[in-house]
Protein backbone atom coordinates (compact mmCIF):
# COMPACT_ATOMS: atom_id res chain seq x y z
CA UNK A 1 73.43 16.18 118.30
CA UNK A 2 70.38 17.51 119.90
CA UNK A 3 70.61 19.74 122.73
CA UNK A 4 68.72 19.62 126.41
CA UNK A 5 68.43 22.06 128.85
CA UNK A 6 67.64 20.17 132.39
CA UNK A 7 66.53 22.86 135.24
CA UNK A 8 66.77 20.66 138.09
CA UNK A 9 68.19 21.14 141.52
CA UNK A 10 68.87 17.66 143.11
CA UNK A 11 72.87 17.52 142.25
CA UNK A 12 72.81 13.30 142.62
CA UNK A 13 69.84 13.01 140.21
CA UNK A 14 71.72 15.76 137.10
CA UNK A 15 74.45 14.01 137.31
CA UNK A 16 73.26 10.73 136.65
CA UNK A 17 71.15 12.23 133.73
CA UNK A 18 73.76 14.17 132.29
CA UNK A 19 75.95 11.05 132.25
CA UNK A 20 73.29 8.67 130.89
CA UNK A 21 71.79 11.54 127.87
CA UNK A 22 75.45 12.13 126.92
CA UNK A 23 77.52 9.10 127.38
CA UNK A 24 74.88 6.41 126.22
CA UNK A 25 71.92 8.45 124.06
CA UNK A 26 74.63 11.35 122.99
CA UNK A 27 72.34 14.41 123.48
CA UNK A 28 74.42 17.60 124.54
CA UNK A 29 73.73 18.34 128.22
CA UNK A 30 73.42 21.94 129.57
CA UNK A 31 72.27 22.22 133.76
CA UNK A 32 70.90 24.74 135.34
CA UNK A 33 70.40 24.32 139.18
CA UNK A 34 68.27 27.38 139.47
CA UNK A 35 64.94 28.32 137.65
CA UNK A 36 66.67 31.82 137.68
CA UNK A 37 69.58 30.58 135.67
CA UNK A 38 67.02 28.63 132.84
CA UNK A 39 66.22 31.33 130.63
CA UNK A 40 69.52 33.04 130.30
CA UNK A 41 71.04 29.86 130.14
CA UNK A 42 68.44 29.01 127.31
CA UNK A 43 69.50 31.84 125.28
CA UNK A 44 72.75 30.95 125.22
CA UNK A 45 72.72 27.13 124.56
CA UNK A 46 69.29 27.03 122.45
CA UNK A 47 67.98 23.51 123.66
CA UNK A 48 66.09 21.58 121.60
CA UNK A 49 64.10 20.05 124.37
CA UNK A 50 63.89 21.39 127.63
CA UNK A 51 63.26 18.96 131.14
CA UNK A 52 61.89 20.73 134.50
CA UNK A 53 61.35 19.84 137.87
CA UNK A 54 58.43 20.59 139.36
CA UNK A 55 59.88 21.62 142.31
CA UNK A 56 62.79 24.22 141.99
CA UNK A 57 64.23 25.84 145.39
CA UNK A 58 63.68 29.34 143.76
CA UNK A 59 60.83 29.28 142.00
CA UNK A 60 58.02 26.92 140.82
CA UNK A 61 58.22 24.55 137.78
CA UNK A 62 55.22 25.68 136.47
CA UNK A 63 56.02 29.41 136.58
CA UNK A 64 59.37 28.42 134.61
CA UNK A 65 57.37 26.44 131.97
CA UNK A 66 54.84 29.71 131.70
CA UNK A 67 58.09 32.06 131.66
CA UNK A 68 59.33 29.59 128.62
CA UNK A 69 56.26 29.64 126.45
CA UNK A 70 55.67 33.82 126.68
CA UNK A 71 59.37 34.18 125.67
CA UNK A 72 59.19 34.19 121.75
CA UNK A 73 62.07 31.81 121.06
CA UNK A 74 61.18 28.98 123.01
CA UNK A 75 57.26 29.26 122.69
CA UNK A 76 57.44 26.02 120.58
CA UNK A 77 60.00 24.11 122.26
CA UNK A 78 59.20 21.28 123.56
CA UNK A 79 59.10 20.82 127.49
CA UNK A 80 59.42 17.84 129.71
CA UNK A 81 58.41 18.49 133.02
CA UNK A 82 59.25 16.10 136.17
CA UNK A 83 57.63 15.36 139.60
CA UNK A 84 56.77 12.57 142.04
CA UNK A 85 53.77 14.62 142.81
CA UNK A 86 50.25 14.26 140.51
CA UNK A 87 50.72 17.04 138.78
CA UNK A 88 50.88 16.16 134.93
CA UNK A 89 47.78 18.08 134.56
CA UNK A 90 48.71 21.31 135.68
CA UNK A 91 52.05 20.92 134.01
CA UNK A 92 49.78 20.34 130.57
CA UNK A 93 48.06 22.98 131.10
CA UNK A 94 50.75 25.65 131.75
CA UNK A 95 52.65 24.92 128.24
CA UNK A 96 54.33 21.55 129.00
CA UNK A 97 54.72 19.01 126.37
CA UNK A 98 54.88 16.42 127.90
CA UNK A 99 54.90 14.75 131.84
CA UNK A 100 57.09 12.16 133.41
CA UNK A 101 56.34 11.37 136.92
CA UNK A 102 59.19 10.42 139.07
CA UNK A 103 61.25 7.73 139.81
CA UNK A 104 61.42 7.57 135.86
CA UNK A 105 63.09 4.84 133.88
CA UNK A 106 66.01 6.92 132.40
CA UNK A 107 65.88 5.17 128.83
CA UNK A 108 62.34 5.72 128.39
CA UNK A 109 62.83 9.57 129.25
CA UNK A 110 65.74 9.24 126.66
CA UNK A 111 63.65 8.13 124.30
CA UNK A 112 61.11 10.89 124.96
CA UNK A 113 63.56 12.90 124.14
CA UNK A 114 64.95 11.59 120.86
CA UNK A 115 60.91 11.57 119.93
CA UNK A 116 60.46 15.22 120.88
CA UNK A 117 63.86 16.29 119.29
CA UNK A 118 63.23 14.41 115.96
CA UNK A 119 59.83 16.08 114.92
């Protein structure tokens, strides 16, 4: 079962997710709300995959997905990050693997993520 670490704050939107990766595509589901809470939380669940909102109330996205890569254990995981905003380029270029702008269609994220997970 692979394992995904979302870092997203909207509450309506995670649990949706959670429901949808877990019930229906059976991925193991960690949350954290906070961009502070990410990398501990990281450490402690070791995601295979990681998804990221752009926009976090404590910090920004792409400071998180910079934080990820310079920490030595998840330098080579791969990262999803999330916006409604243009901003796939930026998110490329600060260590994300990939970019999903929002409103997504939840299977084809899923499926991103069983790609990501299975290489």
């Amino acid at each position: 079962m692979s394992r995904i670490l979302i870092v997203e704050d909207d509450v309506t939107s995670v649990k949706l997710l959670k429901i949808l990766l877990e019930e229906v595509h059976g991925f193991q589901v960690s949350v954290a709300r906070r961009g502070a809470e990410a990398i501990p939380l990281a450490i402690e669940t070791k995601p295979d995959v990681f998804m990221i909102d752009f926009h976090l109330t404590d910090i920004d996205g792409i400071e998180l997905v910079k934080s990820l890569r310079s920490t030595p254990q998840f330098a080579k995981t791969p990262i999803v990050m999330a916006s409604g905003l243009d901003v796939g380029d930026e998110a490329i270029k600060a260590g994300a693997t990939s970019f999903m702008t929002k409103p997504y269609e939840p299977d084809e994220l899923a499926n991103m993520f069983k790609k990501l997970t299975a290489s």
